[in-house]
N, C-alpha and C. Protein backbone atom coordinates (compact mmCIF):
# COMPACT_ATOMS: atom_id res chain seq x y z
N UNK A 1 -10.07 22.58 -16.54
CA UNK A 1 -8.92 21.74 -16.21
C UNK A 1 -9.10 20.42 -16.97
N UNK A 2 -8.34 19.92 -17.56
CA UNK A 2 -8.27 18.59 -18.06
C UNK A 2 -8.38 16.96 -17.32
N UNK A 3 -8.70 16.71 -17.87
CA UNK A 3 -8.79 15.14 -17.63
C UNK A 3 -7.31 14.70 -16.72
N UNK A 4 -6.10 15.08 -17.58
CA UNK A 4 -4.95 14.12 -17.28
C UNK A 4 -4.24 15.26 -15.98
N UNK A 5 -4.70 16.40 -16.32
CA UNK A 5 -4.73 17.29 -14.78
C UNK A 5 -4.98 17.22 -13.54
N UNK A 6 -6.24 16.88 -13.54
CA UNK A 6 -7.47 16.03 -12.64
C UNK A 6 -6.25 15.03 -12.02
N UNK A 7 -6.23 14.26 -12.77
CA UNK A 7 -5.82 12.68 -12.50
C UNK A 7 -4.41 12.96 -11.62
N UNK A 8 -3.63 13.77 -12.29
CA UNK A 8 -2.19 13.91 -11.36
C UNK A 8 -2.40 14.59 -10.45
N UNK A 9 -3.19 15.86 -10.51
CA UNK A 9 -3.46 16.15 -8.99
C UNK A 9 -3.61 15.37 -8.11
N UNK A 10 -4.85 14.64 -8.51
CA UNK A 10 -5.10 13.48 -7.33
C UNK A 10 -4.18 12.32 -7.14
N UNK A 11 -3.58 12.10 -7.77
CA UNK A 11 -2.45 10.99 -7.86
C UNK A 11 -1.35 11.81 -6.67
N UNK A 12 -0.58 12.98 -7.07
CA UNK A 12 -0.40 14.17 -6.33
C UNK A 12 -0.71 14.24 -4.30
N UNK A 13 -1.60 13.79 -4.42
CA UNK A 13 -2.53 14.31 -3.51
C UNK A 13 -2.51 12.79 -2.72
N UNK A 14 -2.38 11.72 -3.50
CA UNK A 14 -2.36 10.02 -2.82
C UNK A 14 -1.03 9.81 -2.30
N UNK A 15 -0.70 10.16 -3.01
CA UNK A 15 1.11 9.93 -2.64
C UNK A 15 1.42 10.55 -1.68
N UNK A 16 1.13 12.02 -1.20
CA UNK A 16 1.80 12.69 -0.15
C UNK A 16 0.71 12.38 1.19
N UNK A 17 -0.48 11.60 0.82
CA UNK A 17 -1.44 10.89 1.89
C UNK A 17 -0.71 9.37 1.82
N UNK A 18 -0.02 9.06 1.37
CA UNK A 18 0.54 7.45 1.33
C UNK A 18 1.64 8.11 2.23
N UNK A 19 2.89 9.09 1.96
CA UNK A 19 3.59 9.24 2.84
C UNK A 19 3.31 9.26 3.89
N UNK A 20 2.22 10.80 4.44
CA UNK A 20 1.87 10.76 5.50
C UNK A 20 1.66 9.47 6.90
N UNK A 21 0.55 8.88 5.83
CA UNK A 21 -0.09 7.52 6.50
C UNK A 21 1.36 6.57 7.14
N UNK A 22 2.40 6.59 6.01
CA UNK A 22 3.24 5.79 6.53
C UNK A 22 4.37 6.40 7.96
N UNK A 23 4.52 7.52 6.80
CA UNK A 23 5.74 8.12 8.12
C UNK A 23 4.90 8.56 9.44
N UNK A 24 4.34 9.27 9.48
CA UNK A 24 3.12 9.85 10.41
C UNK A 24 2.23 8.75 11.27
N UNK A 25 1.38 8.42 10.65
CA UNK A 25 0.81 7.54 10.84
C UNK A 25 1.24 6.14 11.09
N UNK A 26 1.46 5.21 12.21
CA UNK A 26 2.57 4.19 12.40
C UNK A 26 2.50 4.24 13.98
N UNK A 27 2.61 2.90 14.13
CA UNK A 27 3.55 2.41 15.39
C UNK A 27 4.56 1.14 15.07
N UNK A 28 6.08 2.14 14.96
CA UNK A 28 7.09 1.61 14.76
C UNK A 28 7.22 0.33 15.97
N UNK A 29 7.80 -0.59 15.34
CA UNK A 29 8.49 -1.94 16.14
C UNK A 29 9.88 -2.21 15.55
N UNK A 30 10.74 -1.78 15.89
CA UNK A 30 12.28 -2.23 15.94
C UNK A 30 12.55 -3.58 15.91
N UNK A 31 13.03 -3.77 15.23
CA UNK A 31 14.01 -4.95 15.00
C UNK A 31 15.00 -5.35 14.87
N UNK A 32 16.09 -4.83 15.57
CA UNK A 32 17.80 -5.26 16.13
C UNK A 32 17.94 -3.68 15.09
N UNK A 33 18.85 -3.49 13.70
CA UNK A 33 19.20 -2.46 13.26
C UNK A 33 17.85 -2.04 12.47
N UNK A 34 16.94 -2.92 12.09
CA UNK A 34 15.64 -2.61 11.31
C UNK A 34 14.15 -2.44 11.77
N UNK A 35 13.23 -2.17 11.11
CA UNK A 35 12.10 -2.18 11.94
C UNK A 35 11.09 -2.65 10.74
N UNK A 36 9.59 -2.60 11.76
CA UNK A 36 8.52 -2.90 11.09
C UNK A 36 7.13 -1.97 11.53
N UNK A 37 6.34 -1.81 10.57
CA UNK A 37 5.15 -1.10 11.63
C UNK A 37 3.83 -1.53 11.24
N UNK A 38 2.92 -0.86 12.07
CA UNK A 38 1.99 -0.59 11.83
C UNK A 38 1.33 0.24 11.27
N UNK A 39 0.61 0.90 10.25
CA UNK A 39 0.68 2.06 9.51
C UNK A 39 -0.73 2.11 8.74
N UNK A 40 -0.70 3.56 8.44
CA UNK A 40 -1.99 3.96 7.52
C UNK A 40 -1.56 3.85 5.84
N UNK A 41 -0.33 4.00 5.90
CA UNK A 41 -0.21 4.25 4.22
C UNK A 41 -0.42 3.71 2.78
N UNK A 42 -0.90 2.13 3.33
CA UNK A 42 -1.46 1.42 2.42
C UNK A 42 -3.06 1.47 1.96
N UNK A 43 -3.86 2.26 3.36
CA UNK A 43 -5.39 2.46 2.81
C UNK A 43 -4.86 3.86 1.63
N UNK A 44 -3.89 4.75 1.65
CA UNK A 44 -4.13 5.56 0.53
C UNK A 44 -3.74 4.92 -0.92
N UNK A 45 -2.58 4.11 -0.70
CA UNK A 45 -2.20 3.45 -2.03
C UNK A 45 -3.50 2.75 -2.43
N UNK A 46 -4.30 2.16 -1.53
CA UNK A 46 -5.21 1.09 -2.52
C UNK A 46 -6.54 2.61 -2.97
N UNK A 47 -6.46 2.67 -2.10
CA UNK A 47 -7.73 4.16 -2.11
C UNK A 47 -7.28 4.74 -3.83
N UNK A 48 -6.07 4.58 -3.73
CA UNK A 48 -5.50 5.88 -5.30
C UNK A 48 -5.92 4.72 -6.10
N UNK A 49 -5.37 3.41 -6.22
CA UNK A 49 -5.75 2.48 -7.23
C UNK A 49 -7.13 2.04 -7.52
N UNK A 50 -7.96 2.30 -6.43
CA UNK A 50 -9.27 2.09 -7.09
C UNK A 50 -10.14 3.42 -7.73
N UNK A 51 -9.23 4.33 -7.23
CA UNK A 51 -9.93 5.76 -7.64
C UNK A 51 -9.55 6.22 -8.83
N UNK A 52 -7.70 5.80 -9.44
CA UNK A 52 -7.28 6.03 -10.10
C UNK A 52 -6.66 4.95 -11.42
N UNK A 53 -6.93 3.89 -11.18
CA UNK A 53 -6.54 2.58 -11.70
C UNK A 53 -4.92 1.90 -11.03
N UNK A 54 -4.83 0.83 -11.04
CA UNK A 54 -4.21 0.08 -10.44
C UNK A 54 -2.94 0.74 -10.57
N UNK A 55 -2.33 0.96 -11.98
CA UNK A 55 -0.75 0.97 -12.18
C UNK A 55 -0.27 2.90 -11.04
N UNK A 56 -1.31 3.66 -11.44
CA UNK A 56 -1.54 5.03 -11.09
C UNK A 56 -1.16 4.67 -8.72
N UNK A 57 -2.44 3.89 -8.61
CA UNK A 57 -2.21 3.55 -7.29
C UNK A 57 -0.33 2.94 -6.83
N UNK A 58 -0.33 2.39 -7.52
CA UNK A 58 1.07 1.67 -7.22
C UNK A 58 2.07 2.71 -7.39
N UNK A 59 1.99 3.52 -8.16
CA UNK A 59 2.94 4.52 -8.12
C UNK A 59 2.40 5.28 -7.10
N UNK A 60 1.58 5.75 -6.12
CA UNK A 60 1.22 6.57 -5.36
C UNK A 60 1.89 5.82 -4.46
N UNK A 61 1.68 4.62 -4.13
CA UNK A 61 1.94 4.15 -2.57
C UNK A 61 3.34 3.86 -2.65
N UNK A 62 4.01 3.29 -4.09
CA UNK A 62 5.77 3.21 -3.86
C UNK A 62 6.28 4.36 -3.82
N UNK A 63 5.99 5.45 -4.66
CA UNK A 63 6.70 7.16 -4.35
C UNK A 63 6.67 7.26 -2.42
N UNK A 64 5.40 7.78 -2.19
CA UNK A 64 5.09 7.87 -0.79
C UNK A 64 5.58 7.07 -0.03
N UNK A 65 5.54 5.82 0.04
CA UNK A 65 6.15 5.19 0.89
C UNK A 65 7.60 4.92 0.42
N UNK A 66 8.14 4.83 -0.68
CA UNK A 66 9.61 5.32 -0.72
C UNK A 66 10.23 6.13 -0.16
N UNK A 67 9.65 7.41 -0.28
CA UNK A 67 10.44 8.68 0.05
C UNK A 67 10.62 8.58 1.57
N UNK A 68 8.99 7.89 2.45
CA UNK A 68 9.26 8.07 3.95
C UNK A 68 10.51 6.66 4.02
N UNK A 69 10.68 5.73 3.41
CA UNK A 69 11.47 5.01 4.19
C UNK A 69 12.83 5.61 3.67
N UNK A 70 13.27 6.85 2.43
CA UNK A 70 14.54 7.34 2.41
C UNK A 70 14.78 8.35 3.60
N UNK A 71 13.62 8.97 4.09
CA UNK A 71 14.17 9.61 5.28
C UNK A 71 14.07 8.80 6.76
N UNK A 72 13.70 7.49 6.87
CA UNK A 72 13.87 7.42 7.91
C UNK A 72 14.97 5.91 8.18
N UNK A 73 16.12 6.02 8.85
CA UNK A 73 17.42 5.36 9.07
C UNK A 73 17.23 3.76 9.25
N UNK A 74 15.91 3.38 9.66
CA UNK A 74 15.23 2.04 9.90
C UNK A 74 15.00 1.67 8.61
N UNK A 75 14.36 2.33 8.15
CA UNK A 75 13.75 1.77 6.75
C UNK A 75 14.61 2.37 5.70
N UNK A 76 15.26 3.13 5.60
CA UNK A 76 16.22 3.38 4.22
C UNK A 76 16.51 2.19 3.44
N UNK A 77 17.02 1.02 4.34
CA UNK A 77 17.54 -0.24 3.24
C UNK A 77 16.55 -1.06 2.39
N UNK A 78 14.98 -0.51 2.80
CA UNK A 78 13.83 -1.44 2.46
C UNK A 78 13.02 -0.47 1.07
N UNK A 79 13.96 0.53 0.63
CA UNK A 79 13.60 1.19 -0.28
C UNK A 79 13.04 0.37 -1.30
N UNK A 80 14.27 -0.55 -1.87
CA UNK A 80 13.53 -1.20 -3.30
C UNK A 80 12.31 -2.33 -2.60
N UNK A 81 12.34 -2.72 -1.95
CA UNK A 81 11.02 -3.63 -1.10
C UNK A 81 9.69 -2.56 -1.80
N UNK A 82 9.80 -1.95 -0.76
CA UNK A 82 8.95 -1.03 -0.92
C UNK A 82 8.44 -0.14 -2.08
N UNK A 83 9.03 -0.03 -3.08
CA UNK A 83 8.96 -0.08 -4.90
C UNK A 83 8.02 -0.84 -4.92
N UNK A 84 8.80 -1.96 -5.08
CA UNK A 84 8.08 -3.27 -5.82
C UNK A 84 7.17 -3.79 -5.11
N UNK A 85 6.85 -3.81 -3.64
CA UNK A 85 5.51 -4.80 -3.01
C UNK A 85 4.37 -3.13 -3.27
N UNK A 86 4.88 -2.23 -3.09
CA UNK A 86 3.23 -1.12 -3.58
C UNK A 86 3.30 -0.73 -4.66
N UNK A 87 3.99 -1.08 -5.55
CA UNK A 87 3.26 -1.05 -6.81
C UNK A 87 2.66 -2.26 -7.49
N UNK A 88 3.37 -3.53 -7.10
CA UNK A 88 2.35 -4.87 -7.30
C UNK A 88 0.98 -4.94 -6.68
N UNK A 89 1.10 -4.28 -5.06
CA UNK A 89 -0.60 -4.02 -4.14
C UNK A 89 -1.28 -2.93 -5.03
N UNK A 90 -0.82 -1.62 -5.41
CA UNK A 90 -1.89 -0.91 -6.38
C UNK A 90 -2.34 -2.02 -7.55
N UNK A 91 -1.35 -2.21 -8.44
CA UNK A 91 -1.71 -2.95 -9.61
C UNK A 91 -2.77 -4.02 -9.27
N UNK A 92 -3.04 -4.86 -8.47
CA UNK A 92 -3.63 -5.71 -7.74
C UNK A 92 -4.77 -5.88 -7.36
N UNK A 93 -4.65 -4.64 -6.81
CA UNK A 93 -6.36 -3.91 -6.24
C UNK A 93 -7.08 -3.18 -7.53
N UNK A 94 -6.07 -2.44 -8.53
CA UNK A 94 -6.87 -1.57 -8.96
C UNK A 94 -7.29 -2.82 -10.44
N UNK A 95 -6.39 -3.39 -10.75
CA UNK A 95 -6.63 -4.54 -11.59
C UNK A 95 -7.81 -5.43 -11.31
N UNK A 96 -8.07 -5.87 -10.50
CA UNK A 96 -9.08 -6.77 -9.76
C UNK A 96 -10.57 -5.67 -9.83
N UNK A 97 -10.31 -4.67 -9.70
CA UNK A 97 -11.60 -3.68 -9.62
C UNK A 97 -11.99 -3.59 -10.88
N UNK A 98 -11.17 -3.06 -11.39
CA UNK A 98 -11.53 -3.23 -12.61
C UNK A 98 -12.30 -3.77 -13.35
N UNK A 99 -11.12 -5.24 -13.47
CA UNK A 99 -12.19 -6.46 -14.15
C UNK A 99 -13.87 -6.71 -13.73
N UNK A 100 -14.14 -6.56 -11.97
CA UNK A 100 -15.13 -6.70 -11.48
C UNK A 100 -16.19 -5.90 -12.18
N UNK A 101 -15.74 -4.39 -11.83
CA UNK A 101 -16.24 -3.43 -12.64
C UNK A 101 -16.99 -3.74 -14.10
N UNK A 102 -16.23 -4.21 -14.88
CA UNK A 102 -16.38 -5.04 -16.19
C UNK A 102 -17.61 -5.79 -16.00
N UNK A 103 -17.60 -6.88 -15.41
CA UNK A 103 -18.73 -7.88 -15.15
C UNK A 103 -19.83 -7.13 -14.22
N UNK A 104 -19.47 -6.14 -14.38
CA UNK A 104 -20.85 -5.44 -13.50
C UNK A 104 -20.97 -6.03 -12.18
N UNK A 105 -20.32 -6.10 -11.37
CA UNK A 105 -20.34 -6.12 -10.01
C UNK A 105 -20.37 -4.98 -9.34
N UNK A 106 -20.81 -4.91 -8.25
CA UNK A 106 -21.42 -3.28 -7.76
C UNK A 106 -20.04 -2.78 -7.28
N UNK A 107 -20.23 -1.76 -7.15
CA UNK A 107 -19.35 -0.78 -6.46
C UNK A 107 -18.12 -1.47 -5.18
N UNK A 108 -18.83 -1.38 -4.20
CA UNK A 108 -18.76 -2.10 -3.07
C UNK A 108 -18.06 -2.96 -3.41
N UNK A 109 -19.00 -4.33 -4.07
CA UNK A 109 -18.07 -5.73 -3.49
C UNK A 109 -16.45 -5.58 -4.89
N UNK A 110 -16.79 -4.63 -5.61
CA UNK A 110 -15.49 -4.64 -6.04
C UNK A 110 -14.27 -4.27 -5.66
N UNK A 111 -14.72 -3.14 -5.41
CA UNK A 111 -13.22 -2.28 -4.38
C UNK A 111 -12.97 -3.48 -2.80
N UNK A 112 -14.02 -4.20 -2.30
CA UNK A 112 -14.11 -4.90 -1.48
C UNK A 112 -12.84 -6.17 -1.80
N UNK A 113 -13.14 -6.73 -2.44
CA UNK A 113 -12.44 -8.24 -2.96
C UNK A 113 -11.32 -7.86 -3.70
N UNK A 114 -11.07 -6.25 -4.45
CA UNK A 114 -9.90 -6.16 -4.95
C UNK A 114 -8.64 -5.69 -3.74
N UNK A 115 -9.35 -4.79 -3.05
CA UNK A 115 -8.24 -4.51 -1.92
C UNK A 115 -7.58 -5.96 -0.90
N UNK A 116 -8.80 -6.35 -0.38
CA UNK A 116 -8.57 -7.76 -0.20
C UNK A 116 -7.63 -9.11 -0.43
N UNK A 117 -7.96 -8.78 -2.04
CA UNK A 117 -6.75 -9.94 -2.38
C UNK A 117 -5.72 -8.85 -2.73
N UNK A 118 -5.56 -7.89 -3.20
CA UNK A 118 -3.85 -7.20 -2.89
C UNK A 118 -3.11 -6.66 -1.47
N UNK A 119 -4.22 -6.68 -0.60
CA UNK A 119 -3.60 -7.17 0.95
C UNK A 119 -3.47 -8.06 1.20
N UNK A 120 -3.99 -9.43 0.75
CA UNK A 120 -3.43 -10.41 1.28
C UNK A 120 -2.63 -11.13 0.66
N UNK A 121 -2.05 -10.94 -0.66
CA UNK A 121 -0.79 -10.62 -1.01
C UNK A 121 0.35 -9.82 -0.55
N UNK A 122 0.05 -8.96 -0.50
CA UNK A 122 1.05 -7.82 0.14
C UNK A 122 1.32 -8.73 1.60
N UNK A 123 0.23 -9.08 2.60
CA UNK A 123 1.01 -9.56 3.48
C UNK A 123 1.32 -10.60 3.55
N UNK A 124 1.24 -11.79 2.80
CA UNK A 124 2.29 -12.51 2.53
C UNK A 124 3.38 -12.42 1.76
N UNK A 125 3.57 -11.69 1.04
CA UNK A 125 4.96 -11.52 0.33
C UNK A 125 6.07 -10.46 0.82
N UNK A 126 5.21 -9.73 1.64
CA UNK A 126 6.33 -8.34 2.56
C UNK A 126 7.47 -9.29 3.34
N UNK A 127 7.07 -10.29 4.42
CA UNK A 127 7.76 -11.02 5.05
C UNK A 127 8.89 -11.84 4.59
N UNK A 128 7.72 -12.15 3.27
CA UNK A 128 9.17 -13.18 2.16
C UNK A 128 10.04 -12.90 1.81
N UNK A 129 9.44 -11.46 0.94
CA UNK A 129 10.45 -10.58 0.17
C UNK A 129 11.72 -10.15 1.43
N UNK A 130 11.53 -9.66 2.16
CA UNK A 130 11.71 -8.71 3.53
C UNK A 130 12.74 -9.86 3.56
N UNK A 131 12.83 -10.88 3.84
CA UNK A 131 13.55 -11.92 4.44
C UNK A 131 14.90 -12.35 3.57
N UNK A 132 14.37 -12.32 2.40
CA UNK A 132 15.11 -13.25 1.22
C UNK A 132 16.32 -11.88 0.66
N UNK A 133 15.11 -10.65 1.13
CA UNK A 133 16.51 -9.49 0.61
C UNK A 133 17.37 -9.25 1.69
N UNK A 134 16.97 -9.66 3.09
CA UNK A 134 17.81 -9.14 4.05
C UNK A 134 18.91 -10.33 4.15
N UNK A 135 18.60 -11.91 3.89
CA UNK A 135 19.63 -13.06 3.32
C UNK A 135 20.35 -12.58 2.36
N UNK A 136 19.95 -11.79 1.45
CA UNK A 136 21.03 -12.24 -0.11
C UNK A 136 21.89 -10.50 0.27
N UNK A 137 21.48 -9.40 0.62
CA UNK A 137 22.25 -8.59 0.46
C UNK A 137 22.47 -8.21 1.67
N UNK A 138 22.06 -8.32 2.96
CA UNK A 138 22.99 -8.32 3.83
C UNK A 138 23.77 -9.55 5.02
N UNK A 139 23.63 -10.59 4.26
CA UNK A 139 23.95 -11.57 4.91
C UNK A 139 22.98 -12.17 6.49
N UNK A 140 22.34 -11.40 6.60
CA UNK A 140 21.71 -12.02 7.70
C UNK A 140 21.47 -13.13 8.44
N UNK A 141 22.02 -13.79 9.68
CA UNK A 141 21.74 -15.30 10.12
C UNK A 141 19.99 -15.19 10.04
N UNK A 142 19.89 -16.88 9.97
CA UNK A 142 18.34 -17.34 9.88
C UNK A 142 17.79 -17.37 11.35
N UNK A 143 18.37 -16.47 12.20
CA UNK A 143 17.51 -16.65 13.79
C UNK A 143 17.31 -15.50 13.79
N UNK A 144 17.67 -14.56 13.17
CA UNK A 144 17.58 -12.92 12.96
C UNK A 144 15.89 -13.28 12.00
N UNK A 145 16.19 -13.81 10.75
CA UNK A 145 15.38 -13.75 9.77
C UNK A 145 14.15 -14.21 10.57
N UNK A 146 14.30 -15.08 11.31
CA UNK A 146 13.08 -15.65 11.53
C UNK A 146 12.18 -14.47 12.28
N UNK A 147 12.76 -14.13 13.46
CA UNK A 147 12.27 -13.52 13.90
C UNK A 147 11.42 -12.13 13.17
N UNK A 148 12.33 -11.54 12.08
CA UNK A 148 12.00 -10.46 11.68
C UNK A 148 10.75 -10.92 10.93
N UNK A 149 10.83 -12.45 10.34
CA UNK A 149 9.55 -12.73 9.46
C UNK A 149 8.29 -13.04 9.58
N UNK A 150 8.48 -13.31 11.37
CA UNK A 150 7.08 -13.39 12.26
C UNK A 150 6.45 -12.19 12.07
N UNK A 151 7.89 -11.18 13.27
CA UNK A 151 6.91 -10.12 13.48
C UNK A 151 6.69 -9.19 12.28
N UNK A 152 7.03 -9.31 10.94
CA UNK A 152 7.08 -8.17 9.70
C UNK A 152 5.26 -8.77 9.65
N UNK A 153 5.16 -10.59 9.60
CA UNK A 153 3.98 -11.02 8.52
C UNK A 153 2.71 -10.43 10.14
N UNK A 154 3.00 -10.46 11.24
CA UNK A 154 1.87 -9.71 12.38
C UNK A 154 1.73 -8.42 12.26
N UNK A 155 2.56 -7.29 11.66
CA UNK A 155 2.47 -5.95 11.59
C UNK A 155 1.77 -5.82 10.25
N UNK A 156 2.05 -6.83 8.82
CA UNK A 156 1.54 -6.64 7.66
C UNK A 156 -0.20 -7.30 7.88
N UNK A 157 -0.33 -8.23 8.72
CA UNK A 157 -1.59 -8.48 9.09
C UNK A 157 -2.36 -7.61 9.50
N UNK A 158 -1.90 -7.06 10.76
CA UNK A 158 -2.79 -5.71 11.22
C UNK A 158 -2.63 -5.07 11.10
N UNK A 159 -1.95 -4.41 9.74
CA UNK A 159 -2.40 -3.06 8.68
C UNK A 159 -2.99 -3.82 7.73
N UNK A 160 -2.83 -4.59 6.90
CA UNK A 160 -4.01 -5.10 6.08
C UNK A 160 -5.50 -5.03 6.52
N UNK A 161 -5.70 -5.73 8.14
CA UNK A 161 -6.97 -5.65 8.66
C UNK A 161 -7.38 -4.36 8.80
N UNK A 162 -6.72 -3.76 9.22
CA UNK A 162 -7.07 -1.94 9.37
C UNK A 162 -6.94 -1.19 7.92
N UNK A 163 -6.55 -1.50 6.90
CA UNK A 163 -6.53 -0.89 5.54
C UNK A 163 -7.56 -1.41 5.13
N UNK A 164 -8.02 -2.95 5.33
CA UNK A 164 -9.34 -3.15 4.94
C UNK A 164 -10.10 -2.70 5.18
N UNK A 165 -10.51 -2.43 6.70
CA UNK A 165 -11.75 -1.34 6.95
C UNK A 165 -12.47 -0.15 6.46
N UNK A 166 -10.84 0.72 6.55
CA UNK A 166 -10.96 1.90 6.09
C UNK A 166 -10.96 2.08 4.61
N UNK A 167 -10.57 1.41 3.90
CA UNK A 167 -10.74 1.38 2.76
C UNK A 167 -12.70 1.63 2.06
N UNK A 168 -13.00 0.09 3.03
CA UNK A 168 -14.31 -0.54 2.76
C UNK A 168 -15.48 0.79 3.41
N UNK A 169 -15.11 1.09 4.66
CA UNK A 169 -15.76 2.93 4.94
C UNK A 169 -15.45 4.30 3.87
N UNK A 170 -14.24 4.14 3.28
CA UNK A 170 -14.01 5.77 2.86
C UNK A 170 -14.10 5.77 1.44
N UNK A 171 -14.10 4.06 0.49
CA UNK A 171 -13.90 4.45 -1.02
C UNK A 171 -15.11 4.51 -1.39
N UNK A 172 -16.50 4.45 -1.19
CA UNK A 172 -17.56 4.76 -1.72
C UNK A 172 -17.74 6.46 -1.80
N UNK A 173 -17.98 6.20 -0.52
CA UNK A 173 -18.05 8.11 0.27
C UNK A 173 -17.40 9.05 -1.00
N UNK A 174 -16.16 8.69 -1.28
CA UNK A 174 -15.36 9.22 -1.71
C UNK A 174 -15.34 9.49 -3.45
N UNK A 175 -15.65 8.09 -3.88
CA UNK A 175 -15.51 8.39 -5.53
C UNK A 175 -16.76 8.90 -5.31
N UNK A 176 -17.93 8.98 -4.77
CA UNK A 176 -19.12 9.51 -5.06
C UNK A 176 -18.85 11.08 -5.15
N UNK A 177 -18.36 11.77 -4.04
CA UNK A 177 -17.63 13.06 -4.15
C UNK A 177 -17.10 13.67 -5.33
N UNK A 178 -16.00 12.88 -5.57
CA UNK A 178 -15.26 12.81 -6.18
C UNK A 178 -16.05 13.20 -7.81
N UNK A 179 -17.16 12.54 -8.56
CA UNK A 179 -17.42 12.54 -9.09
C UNK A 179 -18.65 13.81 -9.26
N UNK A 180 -19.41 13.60 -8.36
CA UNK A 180 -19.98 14.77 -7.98
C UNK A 180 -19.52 16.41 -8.21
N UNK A 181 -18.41 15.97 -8.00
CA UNK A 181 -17.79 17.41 -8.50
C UNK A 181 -16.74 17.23 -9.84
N UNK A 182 -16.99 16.24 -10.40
CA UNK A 182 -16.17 16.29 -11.79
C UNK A 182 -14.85 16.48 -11.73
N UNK A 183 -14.37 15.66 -10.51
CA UNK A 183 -12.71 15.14 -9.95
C UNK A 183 -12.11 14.04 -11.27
N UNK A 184 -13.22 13.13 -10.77
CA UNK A 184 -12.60 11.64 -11.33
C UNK A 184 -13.97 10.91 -12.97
């Protein structure tokens, strides 16, 4: 099997674990016609970008988490959101690893500090973004916004904190596998 085989399988294989995590995996919080959650689907997007390089991850976690917010009636309108904030969080994480990688930083504290700072991006800019698109294209009053921008940046907090974990437990384990058997 080839190299660029390999790679889409597993790319393949992130994406329909990014869906999962999101649609599946979740505790939805409503918000008047919209919602917000809590969710697994961002430990697979960063998981694909450090396994697979940044731009590769970002397309795993915006496909996957695209597709679950086209099937579900809450999240349908947050489609392009959701494009653009997981494929900037792959690019982010897997970019940052990278470079680390480069300077010979170990394993660990790379995937560590790259997921890190593209979660804590991601959760500050979900709320912003989230806010500024629900102002410009659906008119939204600012007592609606506010609210939605509390509770979006507390749900993007504690999936960041919980994507950090699991991330920081499963991506060693994993590329070691991974490699071990001439995956990655």
């Amino acid at each position: 099997m080839s190299e660029k085989t390999k790679k889409l399988c597993i790319a393949g294989l992130m994406t329909a674990l990014c869906f999962v995590g999101f649609q599946f995996l979740k505790i939805k919080i409503p918000i008047g016609a919209t919602a917000t959650s809590v969710h697994l689907g961002n430990t697979f997007c960063i998981l694909a970008a450090l396994l697979l390089g940044g731009v590769w991850g970002g397309i795993c976690g915006a496909v996957g988490m695209g597709i679950a917010d086209v099937l579900d009636p809450a999240y349908i309108t947050s489609v392009p959101i959701t494009l653009i904030l997981k494929m900037l969080m792959g690019i982010i994480a897997g970019g940052i690893y990278k470079f680390l990688r480069k300077k010979n930083v170990n394993e660990f504290a790379s995937s560590l500090i790259g997921s890190a700072v593209a979660l804590v991006t991601n959760t500050i800019l979900t709320p912003l973004v989230r806010s500024l698109y629900n102002y410009l294209i659906f008119s939204k009053s600012f007592d609606i916004l506010k609210l939605y921008a509390v509770s979006s940046l507390t749900t993007s907090a504690i999936t960041s904190a919980i994507t950090l974990v699991a991330v920081v437990l499963m991506f060693v384990p994993l590329k070691k596998a991974l490699v071990k058997n001439k995956l990655i």
